[in-house]
C-alpha atoms as a PDB file:
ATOM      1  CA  UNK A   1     -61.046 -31.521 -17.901  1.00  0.00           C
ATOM      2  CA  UNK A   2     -57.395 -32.491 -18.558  1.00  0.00           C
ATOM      3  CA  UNK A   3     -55.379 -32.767 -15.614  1.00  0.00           C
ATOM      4  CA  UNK A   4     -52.271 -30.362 -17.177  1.00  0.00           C
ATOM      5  CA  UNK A   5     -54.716 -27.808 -18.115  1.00  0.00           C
ATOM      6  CA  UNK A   6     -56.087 -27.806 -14.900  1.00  0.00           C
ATOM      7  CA  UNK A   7     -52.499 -27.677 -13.111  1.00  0.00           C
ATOM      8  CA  UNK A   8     -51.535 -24.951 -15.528  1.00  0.00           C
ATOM      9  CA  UNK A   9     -54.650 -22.854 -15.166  1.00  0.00           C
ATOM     10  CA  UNK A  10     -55.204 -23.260 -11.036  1.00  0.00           C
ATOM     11  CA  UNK A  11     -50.978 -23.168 -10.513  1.00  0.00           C
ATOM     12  CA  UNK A  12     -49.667 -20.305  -8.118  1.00  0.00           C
ATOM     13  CA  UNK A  13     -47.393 -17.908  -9.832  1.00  0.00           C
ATOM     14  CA  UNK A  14     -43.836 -18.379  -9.804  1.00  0.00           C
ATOM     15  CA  UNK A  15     -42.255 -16.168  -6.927  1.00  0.00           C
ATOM     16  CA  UNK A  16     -39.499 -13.472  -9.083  1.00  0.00           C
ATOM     17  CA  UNK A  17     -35.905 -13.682  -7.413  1.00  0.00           C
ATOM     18  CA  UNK A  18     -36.036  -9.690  -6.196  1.00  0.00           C
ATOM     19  CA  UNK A  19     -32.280  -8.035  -5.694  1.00  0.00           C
ATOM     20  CA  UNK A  20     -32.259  -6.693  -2.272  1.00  0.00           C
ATOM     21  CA  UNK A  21     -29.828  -3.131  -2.156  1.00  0.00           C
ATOM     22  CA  UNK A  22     -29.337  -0.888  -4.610  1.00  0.00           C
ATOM     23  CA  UNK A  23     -27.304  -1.641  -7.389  1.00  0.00           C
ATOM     24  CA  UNK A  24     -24.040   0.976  -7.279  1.00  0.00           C
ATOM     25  CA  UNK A  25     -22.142   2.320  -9.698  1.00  0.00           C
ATOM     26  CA  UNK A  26     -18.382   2.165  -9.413  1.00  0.00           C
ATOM     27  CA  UNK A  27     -17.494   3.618 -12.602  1.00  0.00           C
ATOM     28  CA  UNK A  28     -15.827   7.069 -14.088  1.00  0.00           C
ATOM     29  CA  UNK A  29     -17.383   8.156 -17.367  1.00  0.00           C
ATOM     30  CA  UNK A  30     -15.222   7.982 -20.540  1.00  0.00           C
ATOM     31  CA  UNK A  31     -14.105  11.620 -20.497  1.00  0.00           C
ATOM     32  CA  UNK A  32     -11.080  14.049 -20.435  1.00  0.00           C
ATOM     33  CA  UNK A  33     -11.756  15.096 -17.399  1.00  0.00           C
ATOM     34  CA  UNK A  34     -12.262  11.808 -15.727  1.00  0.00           C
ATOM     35  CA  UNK A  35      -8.253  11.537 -17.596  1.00  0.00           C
ATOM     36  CA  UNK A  36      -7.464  14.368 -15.401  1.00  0.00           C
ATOM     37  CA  UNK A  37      -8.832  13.826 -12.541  1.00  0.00           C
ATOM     38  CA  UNK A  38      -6.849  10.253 -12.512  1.00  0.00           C
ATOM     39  CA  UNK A  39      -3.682  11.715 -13.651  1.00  0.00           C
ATOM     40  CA  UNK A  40      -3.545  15.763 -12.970  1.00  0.00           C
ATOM     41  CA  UNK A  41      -0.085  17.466 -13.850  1.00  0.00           C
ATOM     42  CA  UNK A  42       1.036  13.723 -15.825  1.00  0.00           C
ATOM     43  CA  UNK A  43      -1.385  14.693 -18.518  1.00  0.00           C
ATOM     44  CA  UNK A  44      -0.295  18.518 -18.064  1.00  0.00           C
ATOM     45  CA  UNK A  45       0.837  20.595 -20.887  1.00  0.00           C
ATOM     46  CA  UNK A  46       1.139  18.066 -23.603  1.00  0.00           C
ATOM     47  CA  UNK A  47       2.677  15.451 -21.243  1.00  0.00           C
ATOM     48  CA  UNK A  48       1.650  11.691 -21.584  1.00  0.00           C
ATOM     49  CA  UNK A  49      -0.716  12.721 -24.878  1.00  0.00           C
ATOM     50  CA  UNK A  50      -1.704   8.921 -25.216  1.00  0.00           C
ATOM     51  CA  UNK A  51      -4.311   9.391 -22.254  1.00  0.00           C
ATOM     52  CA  UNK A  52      -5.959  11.980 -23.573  1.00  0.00           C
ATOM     53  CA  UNK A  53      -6.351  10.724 -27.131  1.00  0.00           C
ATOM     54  CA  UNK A  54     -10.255  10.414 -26.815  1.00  0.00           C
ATOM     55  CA  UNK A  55     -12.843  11.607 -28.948  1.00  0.00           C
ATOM     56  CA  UNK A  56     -16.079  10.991 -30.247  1.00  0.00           C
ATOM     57  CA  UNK A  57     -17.686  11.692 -33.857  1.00  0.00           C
ATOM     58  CA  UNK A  58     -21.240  11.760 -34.763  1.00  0.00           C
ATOM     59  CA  UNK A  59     -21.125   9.121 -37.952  1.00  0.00           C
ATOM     60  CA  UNK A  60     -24.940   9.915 -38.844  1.00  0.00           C
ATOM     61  CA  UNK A  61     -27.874  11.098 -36.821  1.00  0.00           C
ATOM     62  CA  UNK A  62     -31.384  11.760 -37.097  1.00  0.00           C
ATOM     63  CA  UNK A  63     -31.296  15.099 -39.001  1.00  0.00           C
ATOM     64  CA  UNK A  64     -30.216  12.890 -42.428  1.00  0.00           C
ATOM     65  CA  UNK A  65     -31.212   9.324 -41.353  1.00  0.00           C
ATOM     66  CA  UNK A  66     -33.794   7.506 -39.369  1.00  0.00           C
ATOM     67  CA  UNK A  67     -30.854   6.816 -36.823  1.00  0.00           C
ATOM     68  CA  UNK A  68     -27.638   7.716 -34.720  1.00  0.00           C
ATOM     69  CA  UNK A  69     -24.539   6.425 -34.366  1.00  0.00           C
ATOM     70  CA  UNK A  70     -21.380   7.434 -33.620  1.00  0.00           C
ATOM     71  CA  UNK A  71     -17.192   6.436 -33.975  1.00  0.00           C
ATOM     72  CA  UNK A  72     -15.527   6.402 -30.837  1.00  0.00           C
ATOM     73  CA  UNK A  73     -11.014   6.815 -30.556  1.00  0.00           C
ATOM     74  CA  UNK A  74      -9.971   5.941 -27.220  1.00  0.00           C
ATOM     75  CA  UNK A  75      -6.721   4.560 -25.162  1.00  0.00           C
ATOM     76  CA  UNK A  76      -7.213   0.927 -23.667  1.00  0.00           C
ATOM     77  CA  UNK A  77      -5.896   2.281 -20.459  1.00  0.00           C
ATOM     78  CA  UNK A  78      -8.502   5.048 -19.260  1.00  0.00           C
ATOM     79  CA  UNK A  79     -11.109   5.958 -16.778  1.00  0.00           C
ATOM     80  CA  UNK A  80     -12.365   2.757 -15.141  1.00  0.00           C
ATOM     81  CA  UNK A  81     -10.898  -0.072 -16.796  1.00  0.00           C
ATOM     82  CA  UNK A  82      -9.501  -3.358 -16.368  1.00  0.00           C
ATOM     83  CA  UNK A  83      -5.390  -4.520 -17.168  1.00  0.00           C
ATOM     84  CA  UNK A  84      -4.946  -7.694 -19.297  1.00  0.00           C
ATOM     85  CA  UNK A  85      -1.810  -9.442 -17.974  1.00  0.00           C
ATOM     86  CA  UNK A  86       0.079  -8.203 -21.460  1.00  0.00           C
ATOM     87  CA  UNK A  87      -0.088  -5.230 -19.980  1.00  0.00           C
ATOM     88  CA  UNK A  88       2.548  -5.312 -17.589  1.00  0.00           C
ATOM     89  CA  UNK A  89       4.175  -8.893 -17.923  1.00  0.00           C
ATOM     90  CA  UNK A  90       5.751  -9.590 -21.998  1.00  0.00           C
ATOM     91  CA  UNK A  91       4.286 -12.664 -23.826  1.00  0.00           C
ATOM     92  CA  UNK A  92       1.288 -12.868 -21.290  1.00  0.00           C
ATOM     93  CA  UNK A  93      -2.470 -12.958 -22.348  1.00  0.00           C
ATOM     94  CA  UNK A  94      -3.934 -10.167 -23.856  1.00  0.00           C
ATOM     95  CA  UNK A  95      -7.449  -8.898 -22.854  1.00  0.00           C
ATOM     96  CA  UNK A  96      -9.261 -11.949 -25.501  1.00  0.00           C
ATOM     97  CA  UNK A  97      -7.627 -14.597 -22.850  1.00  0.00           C
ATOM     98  CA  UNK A  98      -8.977 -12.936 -19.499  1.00  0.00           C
ATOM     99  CA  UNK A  99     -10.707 -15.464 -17.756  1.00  0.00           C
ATOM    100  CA  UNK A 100     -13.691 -12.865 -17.285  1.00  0.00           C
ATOM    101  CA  UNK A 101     -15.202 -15.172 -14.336  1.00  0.00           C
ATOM    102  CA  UNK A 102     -12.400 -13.507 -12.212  1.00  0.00           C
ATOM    103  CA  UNK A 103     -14.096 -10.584 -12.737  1.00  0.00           C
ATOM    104  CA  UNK A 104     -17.607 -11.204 -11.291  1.00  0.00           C
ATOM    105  CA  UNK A 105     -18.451 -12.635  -7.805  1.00  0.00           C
ATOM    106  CA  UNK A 106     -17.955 -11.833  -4.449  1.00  0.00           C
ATOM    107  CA  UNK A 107     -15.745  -8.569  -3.195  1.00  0.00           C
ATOM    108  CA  UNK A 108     -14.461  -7.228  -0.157  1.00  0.00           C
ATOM    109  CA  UNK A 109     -14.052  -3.353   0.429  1.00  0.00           C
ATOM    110  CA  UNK A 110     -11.638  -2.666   2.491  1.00  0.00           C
ATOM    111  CA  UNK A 111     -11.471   0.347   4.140  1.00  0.00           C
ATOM    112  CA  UNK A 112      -7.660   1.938   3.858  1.00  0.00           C
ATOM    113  CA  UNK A 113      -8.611   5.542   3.713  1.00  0.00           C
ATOM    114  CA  UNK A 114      -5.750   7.502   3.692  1.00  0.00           C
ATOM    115  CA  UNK A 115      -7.723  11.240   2.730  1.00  0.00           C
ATOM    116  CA  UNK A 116      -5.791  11.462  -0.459  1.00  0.00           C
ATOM    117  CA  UNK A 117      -2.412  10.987   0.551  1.00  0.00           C
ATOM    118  CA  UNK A 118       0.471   9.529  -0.693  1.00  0.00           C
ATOM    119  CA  UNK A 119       0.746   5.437   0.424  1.00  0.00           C
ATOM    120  CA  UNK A 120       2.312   2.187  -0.081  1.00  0.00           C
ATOM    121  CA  UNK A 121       0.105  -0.095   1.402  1.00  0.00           C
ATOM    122  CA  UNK A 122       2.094  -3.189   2.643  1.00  0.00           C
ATOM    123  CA  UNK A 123       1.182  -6.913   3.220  1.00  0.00           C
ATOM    124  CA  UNK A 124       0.591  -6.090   7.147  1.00  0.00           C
ATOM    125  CA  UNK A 125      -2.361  -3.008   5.936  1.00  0.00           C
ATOM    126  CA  UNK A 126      -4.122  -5.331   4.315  1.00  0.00           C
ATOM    127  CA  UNK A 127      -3.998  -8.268   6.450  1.00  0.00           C
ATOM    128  CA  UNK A 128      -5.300  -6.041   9.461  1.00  0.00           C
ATOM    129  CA  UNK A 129      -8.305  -4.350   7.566  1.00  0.00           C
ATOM    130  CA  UNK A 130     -11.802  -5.705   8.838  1.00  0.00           C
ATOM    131  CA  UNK A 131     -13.544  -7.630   6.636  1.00  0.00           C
ATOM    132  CA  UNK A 132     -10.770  -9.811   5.717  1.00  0.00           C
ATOM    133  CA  UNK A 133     -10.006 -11.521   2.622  1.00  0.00           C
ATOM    134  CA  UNK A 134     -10.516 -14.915   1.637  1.00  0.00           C
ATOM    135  CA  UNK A 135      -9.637 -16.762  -1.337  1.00  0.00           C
ATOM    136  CA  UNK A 136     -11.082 -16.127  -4.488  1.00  0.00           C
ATOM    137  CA  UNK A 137     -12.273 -12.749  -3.247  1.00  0.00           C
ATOM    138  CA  UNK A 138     -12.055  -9.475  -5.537  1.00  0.00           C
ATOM    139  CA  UNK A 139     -10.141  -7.376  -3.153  1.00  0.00           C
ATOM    140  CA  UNK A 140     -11.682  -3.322  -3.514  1.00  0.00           C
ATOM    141  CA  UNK A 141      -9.105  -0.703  -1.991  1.00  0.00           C
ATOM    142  CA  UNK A 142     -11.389   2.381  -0.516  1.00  0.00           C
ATOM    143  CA  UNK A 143      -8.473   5.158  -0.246  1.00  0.00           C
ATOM    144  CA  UNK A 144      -9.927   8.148  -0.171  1.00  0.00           C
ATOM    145  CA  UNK A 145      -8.725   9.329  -3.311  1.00  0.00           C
ATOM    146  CA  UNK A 146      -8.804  13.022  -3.751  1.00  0.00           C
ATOM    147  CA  UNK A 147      -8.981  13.413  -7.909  1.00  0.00           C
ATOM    148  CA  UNK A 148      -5.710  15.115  -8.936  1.00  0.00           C
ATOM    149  CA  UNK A 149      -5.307  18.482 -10.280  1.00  0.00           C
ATOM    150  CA  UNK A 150      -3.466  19.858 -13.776  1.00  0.00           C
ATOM    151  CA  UNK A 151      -1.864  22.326 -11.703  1.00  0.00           C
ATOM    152  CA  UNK A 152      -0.521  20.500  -8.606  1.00  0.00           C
ATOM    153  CA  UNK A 153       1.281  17.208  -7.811  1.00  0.00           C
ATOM    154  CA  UNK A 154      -0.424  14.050  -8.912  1.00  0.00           C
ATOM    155  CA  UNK A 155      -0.568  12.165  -5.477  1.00  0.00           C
ATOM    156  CA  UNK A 156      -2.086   8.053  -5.165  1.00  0.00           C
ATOM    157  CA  UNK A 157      -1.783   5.363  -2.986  1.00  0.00           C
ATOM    158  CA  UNK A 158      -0.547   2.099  -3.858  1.00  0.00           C
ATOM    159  CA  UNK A 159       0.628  -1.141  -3.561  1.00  0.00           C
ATOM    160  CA  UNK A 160       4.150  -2.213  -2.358  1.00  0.00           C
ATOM    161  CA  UNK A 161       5.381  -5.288  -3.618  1.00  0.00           C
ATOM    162  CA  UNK A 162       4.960  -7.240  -0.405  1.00  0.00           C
ATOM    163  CA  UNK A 163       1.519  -6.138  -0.662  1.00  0.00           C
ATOM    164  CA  UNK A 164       0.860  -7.170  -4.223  1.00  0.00           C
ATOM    165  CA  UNK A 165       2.800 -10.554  -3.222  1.00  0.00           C
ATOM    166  CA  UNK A 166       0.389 -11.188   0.029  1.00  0.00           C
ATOM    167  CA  UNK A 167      -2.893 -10.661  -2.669  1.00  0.00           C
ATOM    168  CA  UNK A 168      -1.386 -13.427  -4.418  1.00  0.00           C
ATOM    169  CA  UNK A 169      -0.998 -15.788  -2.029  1.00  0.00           C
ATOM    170  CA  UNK A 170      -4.256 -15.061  -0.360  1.00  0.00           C
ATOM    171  CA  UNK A 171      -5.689 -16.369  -3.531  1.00  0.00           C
ATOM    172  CA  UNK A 172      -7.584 -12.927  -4.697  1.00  0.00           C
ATOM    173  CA  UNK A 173      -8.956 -13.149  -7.952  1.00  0.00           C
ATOM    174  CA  UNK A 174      -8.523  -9.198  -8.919  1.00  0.00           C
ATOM    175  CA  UNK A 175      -8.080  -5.986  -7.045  1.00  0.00           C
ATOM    176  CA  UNK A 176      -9.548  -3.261  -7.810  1.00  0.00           C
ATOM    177  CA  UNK A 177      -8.564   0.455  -6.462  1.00  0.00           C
ATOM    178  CA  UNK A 178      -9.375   4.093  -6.950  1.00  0.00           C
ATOM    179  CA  UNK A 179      -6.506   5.897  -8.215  1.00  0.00           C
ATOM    180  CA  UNK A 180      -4.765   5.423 -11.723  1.00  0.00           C
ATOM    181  CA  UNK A 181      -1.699   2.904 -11.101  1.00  0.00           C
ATOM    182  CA  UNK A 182      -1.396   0.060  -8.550  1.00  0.00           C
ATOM    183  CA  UNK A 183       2.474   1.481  -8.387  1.00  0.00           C
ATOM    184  CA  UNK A 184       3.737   4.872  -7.569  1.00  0.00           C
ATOM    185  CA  UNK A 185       3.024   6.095 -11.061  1.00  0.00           C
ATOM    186  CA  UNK A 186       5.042   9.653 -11.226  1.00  0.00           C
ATOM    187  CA  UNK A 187       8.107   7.773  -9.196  1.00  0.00           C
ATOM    188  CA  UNK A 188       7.644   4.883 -12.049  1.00  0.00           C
ATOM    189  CA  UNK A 189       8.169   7.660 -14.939  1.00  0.00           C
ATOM    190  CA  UNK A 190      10.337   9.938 -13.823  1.00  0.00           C
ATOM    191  CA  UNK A 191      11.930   8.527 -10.894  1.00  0.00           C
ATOM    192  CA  UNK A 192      12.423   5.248 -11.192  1.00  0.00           C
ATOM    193  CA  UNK A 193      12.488   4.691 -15.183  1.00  0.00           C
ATOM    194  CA  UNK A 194      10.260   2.196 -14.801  1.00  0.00           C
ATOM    195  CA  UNK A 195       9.031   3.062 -18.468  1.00  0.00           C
ATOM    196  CA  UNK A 196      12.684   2.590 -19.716  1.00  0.00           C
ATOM    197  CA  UNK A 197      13.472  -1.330 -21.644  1.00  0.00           C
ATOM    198  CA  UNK A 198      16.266  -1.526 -19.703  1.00  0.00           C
ATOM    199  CA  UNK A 199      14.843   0.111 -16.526  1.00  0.00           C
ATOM    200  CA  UNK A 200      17.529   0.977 -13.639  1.00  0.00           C
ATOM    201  CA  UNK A 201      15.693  -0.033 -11.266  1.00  0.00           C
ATOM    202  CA  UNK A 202      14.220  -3.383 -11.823  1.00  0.00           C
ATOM    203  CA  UNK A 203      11.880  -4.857 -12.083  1.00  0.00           C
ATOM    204  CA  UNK A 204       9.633  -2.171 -13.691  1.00  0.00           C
ATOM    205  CA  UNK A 205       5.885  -1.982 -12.226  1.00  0.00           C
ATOM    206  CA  UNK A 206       6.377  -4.427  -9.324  1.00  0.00           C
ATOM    207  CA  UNK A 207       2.686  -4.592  -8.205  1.00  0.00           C
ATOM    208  CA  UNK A 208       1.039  -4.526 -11.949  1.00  0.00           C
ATOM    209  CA  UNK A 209       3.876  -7.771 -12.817  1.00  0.00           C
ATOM    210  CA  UNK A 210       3.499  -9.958  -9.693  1.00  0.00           C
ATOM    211  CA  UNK A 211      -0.508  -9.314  -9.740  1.00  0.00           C
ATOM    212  CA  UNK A 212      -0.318  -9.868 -13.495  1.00  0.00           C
ATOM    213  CA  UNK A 213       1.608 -12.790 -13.833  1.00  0.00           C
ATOM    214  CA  UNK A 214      -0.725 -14.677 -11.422  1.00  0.00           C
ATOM    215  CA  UNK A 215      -3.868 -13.830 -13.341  1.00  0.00           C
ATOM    216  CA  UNK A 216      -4.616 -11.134 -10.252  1.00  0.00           C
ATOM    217  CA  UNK A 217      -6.152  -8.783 -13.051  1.00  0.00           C
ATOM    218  CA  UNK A 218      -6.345  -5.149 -11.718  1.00  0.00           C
ATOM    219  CA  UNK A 219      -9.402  -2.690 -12.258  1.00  0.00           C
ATOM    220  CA  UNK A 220      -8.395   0.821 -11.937  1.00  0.00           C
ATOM    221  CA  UNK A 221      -9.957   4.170 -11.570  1.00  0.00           C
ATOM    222  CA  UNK A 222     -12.722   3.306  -9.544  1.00  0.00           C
ATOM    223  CA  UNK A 223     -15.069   5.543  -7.791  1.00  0.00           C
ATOM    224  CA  UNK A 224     -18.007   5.570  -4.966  1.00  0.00           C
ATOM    225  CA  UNK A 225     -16.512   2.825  -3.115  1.00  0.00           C
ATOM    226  CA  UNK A 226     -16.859   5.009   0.214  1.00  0.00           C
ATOM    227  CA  UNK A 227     -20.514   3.845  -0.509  1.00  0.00           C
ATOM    228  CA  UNK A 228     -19.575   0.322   0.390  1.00  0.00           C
ATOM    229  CA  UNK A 229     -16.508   0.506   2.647  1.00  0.00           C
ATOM    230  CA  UNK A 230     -15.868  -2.126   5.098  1.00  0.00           C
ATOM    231  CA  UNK A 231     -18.827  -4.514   3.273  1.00  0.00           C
ATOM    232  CA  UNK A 232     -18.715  -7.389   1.401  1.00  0.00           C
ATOM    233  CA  UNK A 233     -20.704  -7.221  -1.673  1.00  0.00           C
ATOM    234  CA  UNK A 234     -21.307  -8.700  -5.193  1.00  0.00           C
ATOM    235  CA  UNK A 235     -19.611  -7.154  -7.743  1.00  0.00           C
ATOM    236  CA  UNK A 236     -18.699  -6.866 -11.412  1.00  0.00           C
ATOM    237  CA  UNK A 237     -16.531  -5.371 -14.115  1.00  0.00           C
ATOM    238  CA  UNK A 238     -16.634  -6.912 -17.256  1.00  0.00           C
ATOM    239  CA  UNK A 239     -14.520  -5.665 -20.483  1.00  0.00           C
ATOM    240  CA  UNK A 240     -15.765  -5.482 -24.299  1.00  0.00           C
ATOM    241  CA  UNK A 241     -14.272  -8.529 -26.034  1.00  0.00           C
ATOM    242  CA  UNK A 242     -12.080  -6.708 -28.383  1.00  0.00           C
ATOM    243  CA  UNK A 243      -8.916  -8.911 -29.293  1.00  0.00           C
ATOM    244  CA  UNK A 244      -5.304  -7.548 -29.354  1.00  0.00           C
ATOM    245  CA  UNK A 245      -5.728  -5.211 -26.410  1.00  0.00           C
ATOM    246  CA  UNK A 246      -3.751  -4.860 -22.825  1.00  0.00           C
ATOM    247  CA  UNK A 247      -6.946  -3.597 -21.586  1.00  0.00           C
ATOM    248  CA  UNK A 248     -10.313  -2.348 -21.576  1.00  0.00           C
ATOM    249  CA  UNK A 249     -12.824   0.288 -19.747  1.00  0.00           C
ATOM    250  CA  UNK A 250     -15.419  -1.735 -17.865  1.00  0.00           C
ATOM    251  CA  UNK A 251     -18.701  -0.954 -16.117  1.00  0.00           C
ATOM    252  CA  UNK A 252     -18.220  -1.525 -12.899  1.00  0.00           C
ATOM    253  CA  UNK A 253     -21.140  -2.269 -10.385  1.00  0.00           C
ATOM    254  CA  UNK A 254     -21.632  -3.170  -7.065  1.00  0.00           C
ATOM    255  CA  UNK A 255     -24.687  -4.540  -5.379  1.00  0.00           C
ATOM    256  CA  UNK A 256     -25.594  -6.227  -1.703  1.00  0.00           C
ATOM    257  CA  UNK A 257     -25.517  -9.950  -1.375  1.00  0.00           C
ATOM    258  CA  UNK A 258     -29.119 -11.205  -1.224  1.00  0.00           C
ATOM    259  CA  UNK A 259     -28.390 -13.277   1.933  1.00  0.00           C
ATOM    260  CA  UNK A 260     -26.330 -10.219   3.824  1.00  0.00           C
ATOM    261  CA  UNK A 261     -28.395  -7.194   2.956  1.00  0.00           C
ATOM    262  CA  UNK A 262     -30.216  -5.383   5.665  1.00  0.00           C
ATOM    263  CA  UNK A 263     -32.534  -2.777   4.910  1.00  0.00           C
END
């Protein structure tokens, strides 16, 4: 008999490479409500409109055609989505140019809960939380967010500049976080006049620029990360390649490392 026959018919089978954990989905759906719940009384009576431009359209479906599809209107900056350094920083890449490898590999999920508070989290925050961050870690910020409300104050936690500076240097290749804004969004618009060209209070956005401007991309509107917090884990969020945006939603997911998991 030939000797490759006989290899291929008497070999053992080929062991599959099996995921160990559950694979955990750190994404808001694509809704108005998910709008609110990241923004409450900003999107309030008209305010802020571009958030809230969303809609879908049936373009043909089974009950004329053997098929469905649909046409889809949506802002580049909703539910869980990722900012493209135009974004923030003028004459920087736009979402085409995102080095998407930043956005894939090993996270840590650090656990800063603050029960829905208002917070500026500061270099020394995140240098104390357990695991700590090494470089070329995507840095996850469990906060506790508490999803706003039309009706009451919008309230986050974010990043101070020292904070946003220390990710840098720690050589973090994203961050990713649970409320809307990596900077005090309502003190940004109506505060601060962040918003404004010729802002008085420069510089505008100080945690979106300095991450920004160092290819830190930022994924925002996350959700389930008290599933993970205080773990390191694997983790994606990947956008559509659609050129000439400052951002994108993304699916975000979260699984155990293979060599870490326990049962």
């Amino acid at each position: 008999m030939d000797d490759a026959l006989t290899n291929a018919t008497t070999a053992q089978p080929v062991a599959r490479r099996t995921w160990l954990g559950e694979l955990i989905d750190l994404s808001r759906p694509l809704t108005v409500e998910t709008v609110d719940a990241l923004f409450g009384d900003l999107v309030a009576d008209g305010r802020n409109p571009y958030f809230r431009d969303l809609g879908i359209e049936v373009a043909v479906d089974h009950s004329v055609a053997n098929a469905h599809s649909c046409l889809i209107r949506l802002p580049d900056h909703i539910a869980t989505h990722v900012d493209a350094p135009i974004h923030a920083v003028a004459g920087a890449p736009m979402l085409e140019d995102v080095d998407i490898s930043r956005l894939i590999g090993d996270a840590v999920v650090l656990d800063l809960d603050r029960g829905g508070a208002e917070y500026g989290y500061t270099a020394d925050d995140l240098e104390a939380a357990d695991p700590g961050v090494e470089p070329g870690d995507i840095v996850l910020i469990y906060s506790g967010y508490v999803d706003a409300d039309l009706t009451q104050r919008m309230r986050q936690t974010y990043l101070t500049a020292g904070a946003a500076e220390w990710l840098v240097e720690r050589g973090a290749h994203a961050v990713g976080i649970e409320p809307c804004s990596p900077d005090p969004l309502y003190a940004g618009l109506y505060e601060l006049g962040w918003l404004e060209k010729d802002t008085p209070n420069p510089p505008a956005w100080p945690a979106h620029r300095t991450l920004l401007e160092n290819d830190v991309y930022i994924i925002e509107g996350l959700t389930n990360l008290d599933r993970i917090r205080g773990r390191r884990v694997r983790f994606a969020a990947l956008p559509a390649l659609v050129p000439g945006l400052s951002g994108f939603p993304v699916r975000a997911v979260a699984w155990l490392d293979p060599e870490t998991a326990t049962s």
